[in-house]
Protein backbone atom coordinates (compact mmCIF):
# COMPACT_ATOMS: atom_id res chain seq x y z
CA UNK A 1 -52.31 76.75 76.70
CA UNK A 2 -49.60 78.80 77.37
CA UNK A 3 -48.86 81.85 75.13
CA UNK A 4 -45.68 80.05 74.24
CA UNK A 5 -47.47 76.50 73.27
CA UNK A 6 -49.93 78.90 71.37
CA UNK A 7 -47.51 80.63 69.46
CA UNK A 8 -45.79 77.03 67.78
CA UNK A 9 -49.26 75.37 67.46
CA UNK A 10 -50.37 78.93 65.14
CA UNK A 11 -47.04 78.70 63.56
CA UNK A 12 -47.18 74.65 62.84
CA UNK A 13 -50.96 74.48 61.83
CA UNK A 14 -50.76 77.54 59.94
CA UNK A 15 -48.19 75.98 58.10
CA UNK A 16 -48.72 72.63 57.26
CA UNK A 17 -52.54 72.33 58.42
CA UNK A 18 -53.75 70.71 61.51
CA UNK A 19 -53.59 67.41 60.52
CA UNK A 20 -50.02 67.73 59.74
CA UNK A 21 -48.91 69.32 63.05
CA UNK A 22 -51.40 66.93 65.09
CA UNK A 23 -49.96 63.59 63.13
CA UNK A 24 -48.52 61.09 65.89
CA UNK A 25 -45.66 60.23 64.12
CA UNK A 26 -44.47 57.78 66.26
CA UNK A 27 -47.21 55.65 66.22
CA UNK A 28 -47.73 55.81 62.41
CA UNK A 29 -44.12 55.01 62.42
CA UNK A 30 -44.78 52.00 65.14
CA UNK A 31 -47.51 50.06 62.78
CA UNK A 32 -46.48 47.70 60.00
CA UNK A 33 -48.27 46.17 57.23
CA UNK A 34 -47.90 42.55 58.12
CA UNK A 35 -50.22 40.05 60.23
CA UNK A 36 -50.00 36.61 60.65
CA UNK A 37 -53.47 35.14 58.76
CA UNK A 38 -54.69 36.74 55.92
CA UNK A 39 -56.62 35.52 52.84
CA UNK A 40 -56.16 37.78 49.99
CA UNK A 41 -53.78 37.33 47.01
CA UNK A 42 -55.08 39.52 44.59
CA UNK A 43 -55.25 43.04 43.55
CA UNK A 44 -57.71 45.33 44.70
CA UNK A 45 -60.79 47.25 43.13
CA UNK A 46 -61.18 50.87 42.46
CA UNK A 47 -64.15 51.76 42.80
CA UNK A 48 -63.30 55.87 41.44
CA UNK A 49 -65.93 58.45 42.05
CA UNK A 50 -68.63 56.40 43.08
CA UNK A 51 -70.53 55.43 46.40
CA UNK A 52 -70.61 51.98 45.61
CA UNK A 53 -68.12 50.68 48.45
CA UNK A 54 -70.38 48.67 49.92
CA UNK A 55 -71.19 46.59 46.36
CA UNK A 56 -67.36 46.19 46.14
CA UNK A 57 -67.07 44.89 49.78
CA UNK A 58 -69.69 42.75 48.92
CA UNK A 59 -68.39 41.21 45.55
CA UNK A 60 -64.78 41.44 46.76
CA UNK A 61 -65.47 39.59 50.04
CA UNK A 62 -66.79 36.66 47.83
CA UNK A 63 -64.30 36.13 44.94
CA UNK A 64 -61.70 35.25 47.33
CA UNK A 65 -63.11 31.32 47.29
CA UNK A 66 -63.87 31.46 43.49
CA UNK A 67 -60.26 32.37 42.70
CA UNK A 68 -59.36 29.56 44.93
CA UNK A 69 -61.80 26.91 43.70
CA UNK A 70 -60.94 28.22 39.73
CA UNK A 71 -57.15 28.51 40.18
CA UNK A 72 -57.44 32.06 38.76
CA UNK A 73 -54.89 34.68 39.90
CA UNK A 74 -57.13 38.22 40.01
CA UNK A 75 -61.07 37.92 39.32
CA UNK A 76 -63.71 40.40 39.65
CA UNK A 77 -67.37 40.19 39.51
CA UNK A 78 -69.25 43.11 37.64
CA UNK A 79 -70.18 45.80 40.48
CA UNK A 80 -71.96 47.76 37.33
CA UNK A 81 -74.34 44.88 37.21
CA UNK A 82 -75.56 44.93 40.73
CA UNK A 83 -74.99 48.44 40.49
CA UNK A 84 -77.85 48.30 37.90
CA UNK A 85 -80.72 46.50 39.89
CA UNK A 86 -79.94 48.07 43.20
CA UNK A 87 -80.63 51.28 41.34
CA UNK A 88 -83.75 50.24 39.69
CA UNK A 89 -84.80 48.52 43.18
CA UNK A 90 -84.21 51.57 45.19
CA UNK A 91 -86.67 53.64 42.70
CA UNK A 92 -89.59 51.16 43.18
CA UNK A 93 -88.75 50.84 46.79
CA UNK A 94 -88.68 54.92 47.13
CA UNK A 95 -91.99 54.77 44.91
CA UNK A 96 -93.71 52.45 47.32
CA UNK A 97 -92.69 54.16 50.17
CA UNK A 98 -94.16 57.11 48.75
CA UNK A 99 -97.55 55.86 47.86
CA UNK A 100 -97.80 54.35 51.12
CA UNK A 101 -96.82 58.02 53.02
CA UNK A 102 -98.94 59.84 50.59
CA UNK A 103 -101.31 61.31 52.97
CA UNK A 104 -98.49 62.30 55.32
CA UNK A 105 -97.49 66.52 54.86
CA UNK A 106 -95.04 66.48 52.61
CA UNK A 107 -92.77 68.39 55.59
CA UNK A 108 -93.21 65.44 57.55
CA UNK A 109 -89.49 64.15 58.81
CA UNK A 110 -89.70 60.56 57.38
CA UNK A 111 -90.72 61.92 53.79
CA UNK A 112 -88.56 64.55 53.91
CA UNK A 113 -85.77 62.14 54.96
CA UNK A 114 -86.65 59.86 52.17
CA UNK A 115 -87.28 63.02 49.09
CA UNK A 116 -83.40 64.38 50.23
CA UNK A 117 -81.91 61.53 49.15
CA UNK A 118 -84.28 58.63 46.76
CA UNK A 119 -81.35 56.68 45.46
CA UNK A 120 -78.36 56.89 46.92
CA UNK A 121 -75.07 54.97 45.99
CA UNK A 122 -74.80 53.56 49.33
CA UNK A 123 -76.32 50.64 50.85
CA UNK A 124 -75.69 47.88 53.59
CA UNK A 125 -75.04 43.81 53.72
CA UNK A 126 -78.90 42.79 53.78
CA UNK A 127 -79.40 44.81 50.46
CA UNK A 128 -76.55 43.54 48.87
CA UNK A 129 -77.62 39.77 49.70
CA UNK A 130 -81.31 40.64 48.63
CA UNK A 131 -79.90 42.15 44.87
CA UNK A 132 -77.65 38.70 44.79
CA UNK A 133 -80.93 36.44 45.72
CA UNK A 134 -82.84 38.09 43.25
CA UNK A 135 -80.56 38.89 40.43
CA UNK A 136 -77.43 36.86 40.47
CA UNK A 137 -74.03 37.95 39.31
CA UNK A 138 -71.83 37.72 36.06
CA UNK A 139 -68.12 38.58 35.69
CA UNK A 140 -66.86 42.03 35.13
CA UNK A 141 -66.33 41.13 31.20
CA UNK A 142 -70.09 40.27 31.16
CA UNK A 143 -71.11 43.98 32.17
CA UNK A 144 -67.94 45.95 32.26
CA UNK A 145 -67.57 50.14 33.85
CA UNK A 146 -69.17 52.96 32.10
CA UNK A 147 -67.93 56.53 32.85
CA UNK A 148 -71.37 56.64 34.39
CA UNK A 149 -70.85 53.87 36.87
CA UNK A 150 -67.51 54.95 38.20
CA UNK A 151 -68.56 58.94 38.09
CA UNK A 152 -72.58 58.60 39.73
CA UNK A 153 -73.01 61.99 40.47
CA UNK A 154 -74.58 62.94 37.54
CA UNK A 155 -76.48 59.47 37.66
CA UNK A 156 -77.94 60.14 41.01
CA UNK A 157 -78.52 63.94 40.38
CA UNK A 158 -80.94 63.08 37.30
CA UNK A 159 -82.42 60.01 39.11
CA UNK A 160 -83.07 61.90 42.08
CA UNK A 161 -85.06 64.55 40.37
CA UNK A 162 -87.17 62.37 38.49
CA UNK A 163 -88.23 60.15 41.45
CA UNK A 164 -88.86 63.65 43.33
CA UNK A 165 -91.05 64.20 40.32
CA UNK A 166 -93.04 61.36 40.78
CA UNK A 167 -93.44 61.48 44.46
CA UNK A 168 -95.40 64.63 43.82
CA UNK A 169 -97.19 62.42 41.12
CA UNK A 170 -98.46 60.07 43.24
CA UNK A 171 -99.79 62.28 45.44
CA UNK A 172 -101.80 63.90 42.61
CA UNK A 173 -103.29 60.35 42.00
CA UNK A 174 -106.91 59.93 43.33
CA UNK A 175 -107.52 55.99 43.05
CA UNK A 176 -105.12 53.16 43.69
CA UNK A 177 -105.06 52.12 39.80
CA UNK A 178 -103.81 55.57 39.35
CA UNK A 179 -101.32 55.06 41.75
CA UNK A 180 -99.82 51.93 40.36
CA UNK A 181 -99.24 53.37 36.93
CA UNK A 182 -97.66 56.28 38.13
CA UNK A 183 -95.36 53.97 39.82
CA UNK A 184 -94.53 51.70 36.67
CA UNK A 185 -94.60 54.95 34.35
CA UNK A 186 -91.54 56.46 36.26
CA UNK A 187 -89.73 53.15 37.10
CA UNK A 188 -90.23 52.75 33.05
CA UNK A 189 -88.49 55.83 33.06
CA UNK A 190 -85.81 55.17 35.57
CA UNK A 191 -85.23 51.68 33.76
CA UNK A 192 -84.51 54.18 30.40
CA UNK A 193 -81.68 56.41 32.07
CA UNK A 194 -79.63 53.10 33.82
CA UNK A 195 -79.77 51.65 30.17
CA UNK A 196 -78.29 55.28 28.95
CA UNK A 197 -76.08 55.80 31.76
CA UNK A 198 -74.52 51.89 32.33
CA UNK A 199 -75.83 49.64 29.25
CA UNK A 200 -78.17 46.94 29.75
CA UNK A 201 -77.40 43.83 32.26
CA UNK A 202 -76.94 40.81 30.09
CA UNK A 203 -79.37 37.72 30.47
CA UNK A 204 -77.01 35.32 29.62
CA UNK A 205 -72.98 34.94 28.71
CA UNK A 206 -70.06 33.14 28.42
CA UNK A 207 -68.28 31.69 31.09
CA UNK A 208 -64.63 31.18 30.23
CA UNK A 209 -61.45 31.74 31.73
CA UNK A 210 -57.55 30.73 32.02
CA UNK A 211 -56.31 29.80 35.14
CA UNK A 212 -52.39 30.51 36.86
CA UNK A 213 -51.40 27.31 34.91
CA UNK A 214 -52.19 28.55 31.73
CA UNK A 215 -55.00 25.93 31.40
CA UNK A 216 -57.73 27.88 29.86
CA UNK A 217 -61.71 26.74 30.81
CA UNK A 218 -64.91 27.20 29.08
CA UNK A 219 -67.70 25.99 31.34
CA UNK A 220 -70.50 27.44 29.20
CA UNK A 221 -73.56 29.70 28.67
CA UNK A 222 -74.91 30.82 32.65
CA UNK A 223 -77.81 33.02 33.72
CA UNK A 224 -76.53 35.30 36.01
CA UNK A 225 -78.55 33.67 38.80
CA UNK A 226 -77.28 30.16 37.20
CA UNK A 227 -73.71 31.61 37.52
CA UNK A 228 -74.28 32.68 41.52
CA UNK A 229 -75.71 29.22 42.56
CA UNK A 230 -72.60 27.85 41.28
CA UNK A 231 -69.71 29.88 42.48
CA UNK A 232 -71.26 31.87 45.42
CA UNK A 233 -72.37 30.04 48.83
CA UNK A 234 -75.48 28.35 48.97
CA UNK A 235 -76.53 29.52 52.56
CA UNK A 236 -75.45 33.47 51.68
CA UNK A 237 -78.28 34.52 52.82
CA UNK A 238 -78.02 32.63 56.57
CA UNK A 239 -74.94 35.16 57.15
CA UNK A 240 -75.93 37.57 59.97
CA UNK A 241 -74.94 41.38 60.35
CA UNK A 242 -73.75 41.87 63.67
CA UNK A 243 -73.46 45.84 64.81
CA UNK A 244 -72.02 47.62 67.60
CA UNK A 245 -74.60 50.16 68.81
CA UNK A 246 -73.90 51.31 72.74
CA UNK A 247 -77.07 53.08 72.76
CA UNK A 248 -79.19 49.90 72.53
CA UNK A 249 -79.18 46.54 74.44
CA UNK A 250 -77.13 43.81 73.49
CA UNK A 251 -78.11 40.47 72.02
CA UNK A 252 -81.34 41.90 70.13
CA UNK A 253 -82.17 41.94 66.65
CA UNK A 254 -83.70 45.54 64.66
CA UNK A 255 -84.40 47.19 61.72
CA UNK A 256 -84.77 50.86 60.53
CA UNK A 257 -88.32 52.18 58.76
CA UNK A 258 -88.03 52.08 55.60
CA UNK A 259 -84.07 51.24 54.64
CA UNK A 260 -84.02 48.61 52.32
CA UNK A 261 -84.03 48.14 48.06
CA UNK A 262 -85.55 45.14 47.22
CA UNK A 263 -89.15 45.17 48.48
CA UNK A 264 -89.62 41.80 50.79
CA UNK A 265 -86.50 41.79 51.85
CA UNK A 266 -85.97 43.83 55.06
CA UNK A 267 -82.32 44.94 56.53
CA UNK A 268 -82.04 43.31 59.56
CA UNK A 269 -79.25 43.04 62.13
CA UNK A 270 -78.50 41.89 65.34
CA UNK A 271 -76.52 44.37 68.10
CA UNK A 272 -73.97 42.59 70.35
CA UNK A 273 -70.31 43.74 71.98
CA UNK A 274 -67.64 44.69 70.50
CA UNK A 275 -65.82 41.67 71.18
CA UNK A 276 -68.73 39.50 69.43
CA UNK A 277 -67.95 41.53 66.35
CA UNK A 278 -64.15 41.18 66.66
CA UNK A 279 -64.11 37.34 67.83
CA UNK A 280 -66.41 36.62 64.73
CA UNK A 281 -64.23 38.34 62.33
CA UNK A 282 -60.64 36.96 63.17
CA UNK A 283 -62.22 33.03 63.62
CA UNK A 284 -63.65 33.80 59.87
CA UNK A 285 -59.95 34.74 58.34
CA UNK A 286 -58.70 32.53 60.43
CA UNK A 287 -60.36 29.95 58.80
CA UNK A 288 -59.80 31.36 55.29
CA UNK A 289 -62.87 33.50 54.66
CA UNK A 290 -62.75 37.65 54.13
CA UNK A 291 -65.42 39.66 56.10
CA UNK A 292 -67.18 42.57 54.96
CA UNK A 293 -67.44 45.28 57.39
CA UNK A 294 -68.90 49.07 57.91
CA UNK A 295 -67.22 51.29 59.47
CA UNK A 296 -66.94 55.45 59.93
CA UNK A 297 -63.04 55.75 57.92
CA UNK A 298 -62.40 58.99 58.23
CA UNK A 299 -61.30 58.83 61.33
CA UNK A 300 -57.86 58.95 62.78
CA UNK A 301 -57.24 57.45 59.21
CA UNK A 302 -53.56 58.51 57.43
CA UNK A 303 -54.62 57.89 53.74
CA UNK A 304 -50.98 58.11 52.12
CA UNK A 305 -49.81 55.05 54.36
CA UNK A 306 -53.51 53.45 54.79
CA UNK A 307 -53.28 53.02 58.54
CA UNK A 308 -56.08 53.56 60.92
CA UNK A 309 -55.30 54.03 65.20
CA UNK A 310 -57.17 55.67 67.39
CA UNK A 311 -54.80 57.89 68.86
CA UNK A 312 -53.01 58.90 65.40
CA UNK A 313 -53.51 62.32 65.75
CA UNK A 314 -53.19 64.46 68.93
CA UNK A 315 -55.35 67.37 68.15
CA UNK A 316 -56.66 67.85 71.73
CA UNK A 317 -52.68 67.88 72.85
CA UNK A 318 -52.20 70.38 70.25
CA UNK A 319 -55.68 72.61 70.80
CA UNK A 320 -55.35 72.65 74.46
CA UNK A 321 -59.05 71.90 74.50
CA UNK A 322 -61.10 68.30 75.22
CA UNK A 323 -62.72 66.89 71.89
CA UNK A 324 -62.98 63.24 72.50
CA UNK A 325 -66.46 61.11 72.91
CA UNK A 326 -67.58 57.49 73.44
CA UNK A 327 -69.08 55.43 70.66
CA UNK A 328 -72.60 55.87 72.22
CA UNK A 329 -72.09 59.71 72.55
CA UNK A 330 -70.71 59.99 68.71
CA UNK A 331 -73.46 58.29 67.90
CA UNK A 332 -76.06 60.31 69.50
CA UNK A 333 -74.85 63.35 68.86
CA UNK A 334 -74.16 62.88 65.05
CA UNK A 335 -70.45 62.88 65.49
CA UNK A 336 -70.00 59.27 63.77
CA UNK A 337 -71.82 57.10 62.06
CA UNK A 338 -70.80 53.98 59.34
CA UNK A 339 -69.99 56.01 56.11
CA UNK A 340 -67.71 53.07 54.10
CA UNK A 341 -67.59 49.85 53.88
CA UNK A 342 -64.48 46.90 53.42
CA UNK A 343 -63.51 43.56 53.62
CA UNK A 344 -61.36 42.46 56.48
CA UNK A 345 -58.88 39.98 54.71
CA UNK A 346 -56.44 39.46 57.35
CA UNK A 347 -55.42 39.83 61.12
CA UNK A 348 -52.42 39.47 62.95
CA UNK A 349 -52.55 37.22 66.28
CA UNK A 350 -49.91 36.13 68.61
CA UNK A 351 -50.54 32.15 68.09
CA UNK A 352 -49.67 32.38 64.45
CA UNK A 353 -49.84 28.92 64.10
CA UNK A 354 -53.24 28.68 65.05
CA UNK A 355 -55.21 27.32 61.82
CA UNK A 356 -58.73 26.45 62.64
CA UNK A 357 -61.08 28.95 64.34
CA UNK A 358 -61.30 26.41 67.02
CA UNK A 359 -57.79 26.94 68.23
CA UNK A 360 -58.19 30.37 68.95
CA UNK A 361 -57.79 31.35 72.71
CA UNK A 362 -60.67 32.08 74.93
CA UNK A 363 -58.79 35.46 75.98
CA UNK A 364 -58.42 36.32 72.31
CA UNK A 365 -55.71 39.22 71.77
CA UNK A 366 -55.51 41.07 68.51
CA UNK A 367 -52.63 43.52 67.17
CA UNK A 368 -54.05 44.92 63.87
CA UNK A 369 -56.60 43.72 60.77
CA UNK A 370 -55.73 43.61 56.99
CA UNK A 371 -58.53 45.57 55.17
CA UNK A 372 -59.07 45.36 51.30
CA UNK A 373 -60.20 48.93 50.56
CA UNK A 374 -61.41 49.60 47.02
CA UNK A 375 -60.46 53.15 46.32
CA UNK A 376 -57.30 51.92 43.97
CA UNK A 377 -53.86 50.59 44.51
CA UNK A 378 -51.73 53.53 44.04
CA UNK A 379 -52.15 54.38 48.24
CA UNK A 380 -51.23 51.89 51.25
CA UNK A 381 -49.72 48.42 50.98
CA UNK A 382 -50.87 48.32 46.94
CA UNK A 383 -54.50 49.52 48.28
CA UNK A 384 -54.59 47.40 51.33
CA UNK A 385 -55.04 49.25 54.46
CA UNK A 386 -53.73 48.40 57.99
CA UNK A 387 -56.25 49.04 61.37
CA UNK A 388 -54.60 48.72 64.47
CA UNK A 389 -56.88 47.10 66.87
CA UNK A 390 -57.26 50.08 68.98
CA UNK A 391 -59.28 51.78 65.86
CA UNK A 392 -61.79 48.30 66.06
CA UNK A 393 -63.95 49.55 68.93
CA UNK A 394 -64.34 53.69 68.19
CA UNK A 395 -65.14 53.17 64.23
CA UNK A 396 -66.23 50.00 63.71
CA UNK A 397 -69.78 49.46 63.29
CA UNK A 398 -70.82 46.26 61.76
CA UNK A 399 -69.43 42.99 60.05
CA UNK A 400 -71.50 40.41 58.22
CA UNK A 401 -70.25 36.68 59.20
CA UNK A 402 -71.68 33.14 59.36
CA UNK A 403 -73.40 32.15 62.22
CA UNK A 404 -70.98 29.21 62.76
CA UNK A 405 -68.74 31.74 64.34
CA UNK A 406 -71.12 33.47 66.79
CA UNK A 407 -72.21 32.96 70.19
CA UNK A 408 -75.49 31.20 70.42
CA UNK A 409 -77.46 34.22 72.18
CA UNK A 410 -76.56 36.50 68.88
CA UNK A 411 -77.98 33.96 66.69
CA UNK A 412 -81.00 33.47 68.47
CA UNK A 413 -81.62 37.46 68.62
CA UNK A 414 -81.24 37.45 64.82
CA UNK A 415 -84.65 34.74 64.72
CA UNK A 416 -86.59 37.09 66.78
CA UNK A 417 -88.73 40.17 65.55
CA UNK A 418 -86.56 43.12 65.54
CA UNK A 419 -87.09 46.51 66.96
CA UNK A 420 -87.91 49.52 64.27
CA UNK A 421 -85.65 52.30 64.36
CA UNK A 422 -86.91 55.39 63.37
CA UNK A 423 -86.14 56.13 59.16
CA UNK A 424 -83.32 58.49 60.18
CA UNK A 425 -81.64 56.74 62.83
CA UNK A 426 -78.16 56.32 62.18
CA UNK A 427 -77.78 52.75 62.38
CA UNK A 428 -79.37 53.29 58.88
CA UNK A 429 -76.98 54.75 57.10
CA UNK A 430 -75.62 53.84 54.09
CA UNK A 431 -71.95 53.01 53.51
């Protein structure tokens, strides 16, 4: 870099910050907000100052065929409900796991990766499915927000340090019977601060609604399991979580030690190309259903216009120094990893008038994705974000579809035993 170049980089970052002077205008500029398939009609979600994106995702990337099958205009289910169990869930899970790796050193890296963080807000497709399964949903009116459930800082900090407290508990325990009511003394406990913090999950309620014609509906008294075998789809749980990870071979299923909430119910996915993942995804929309995704969203993101590219900023151009990595080398070197997760709710294709997943071209070529983000409508297109396709490949990490719409190898892999990453590998974090 010239002394020159130097001089106006200094002056322009110094100024307005880096992102600001590095911001490829033109290609912000060149990306619009429209694509020809999408499913959503609805408002978005907020889910405030909480980690609970990937509940949201989940919820959000269901209610699109309610909505449709109920004639109602904007419909959420309660995120503070499953926000409830997968909180309670995580502490027995974190309790278990404890017990089991009692006579482990306590510096040892798998407990110490478990102790820094016990319950966490974030979580992945196969744990939302398993909280679903197990618990059901109910409709936001049926367990509305707290200030607790959209502000979880405080939650987590108290949680935390009484599931720290008994870890060290059930190491003191010298018999298994001592053990086990260690375990059910602090998940009493933990049980006692999600009633404080959120209210307590109802058993039963209403269901009753008025639809866009003004027709109002009372279809009765549900369970909240009741209420998700009739408006969710019966073969949830056959959807498969297809990944991206370079470092590993293709067309194999795995599973990380220890990631999980509801005991019995592993997190398993299968790891394919990026083209699986992308094919999958537009053939769903296509044919009219939203796809939850993971993805690292920080990057190359512009959050006042909600557009995602992978060249929207030109910081090496402007440094005069080389910054840029593969997927496989972000990955390895902690540069990336999934940190948020969405619903994909359109994408825009050249045959616009395609309208069955079966009509889509072999040589599939995508422009950009619609992406319901839940962090409020106030940013974006009314809180829906743009991705150019470019931003797919880099940043994308994993999408949970049926299997109708993948290749035949991927849902084979997803039969087979899968491969245990190590507790702290990053294809186990948490969005």
């Amino acid at each position: 870099m010239t002394d020159q170049s130097l001089t106006i980089a200094r002056n322009a970052v110094t100024s307005v910050g880096v992102d600001a002077a590095s911001l490829n205008r033109a290609r912000l500029h060149s990306i619009d907000h429209s694509v020809s398939h999408r499913t959503d009609d609805h408002a978005v979600a907020n889910q405030k100052k909480s980690g609970r994106c990937w509940i949201f995702a989940g919820l959000n990337s269901l209610r699109t065929a309610l909505m449709a099958d109920t004639k109602i205009k904007d419909f959420e289910f309660s995120q503070a409900y499953v926000h409830f169990w997968d909180k309670l869930e995580k502490a027995n899970y974190f309790l278990v796991a404890m017990s089991e790796l009692a006579e482990r050193d306590l510096d040892d890296r798998t407990v110490q990766h478990l102790l820094a963080n016990p319950v966490e807000d974030g979580g992945q497709w196969g744990m939302f499915v398993a909280l679903v399964e197990k618990y059901g949903v109910v409709p936001k009116y049926a367990m509305p927000e707290t200030w607790s459930s959209s502000h979880t800082d405080k939650l987590c900090r108290d949680l935390n340090s009484l599931l720290r407290k008994g870890a060290l508990a059930i190491r003191e325990a010298d018999t298994p019977e001592k053990v086990e009511e260690v375990r059910r003394s602090y998940l009493a406990q933990v049980y006692r601060i999600l009633v404080i913090h959120l209210g307590t999950p109802p058993e039963r309620f209403l269901w009753q609604y008025r639809d866009k014609d003004k027709t109002f509906h009372r279809e009765g008294e549900y369970t909240p399991t009741e209420f998700a075998r009739a408006v969710l789809p019966a073969d949830l749980k056959d959807y498969i979580c297809v990944v991206n990870d370079p470092r590993n071979p293709y067309e194999a299923a795995y599973t990380v030690e220890y990631l999980g909430n509801v005991i019995g119910s592993p997190v398993t996915y299968v790891n394919a190309p990026i083209e699986v993942l992308k094919r999958a995804a537009a053939s769903s929309i296509v044919d009219g259903h939203p796809v939850w995704f993971g993805c690292d969203t920080v990057a190359h993101s512009h959050a006042e216009t909600g557009v995602w590219a992978a060249d929207l900023y030109q910081r090496e151009e402007l440094y005069g120094v080389e910054l840029d990595m593969d997927k496989k080398e972000r990955l390895i070197s902690g540069e990336s990893l999934m940190t948020h997760a969405m619903v994909l709710t359109g994408v825009d294709l050249p045959c616009a008038d395609c309208h069955d997943s079966a009509e889509l071209p072999e040589d599939l070529e995508i422009r950009r994705w619609r992406v319901e983000n839940s962090w409020g409508d106030e940013k974006a297109d009314k809180g829906f974000w743009t991705m150019d396709d470019s931003w797919f490949e880099p940043y994308v990490y994993e999408v949970a579809v049926h299997p109708r719409y993948l290749p035949e190898a991927v849902v084979a892999a997803a039969k087979q035993e899968p491969t245990v990453l190590p507790a702290w590998d990053p294809m186990g974090a948490l969005a």
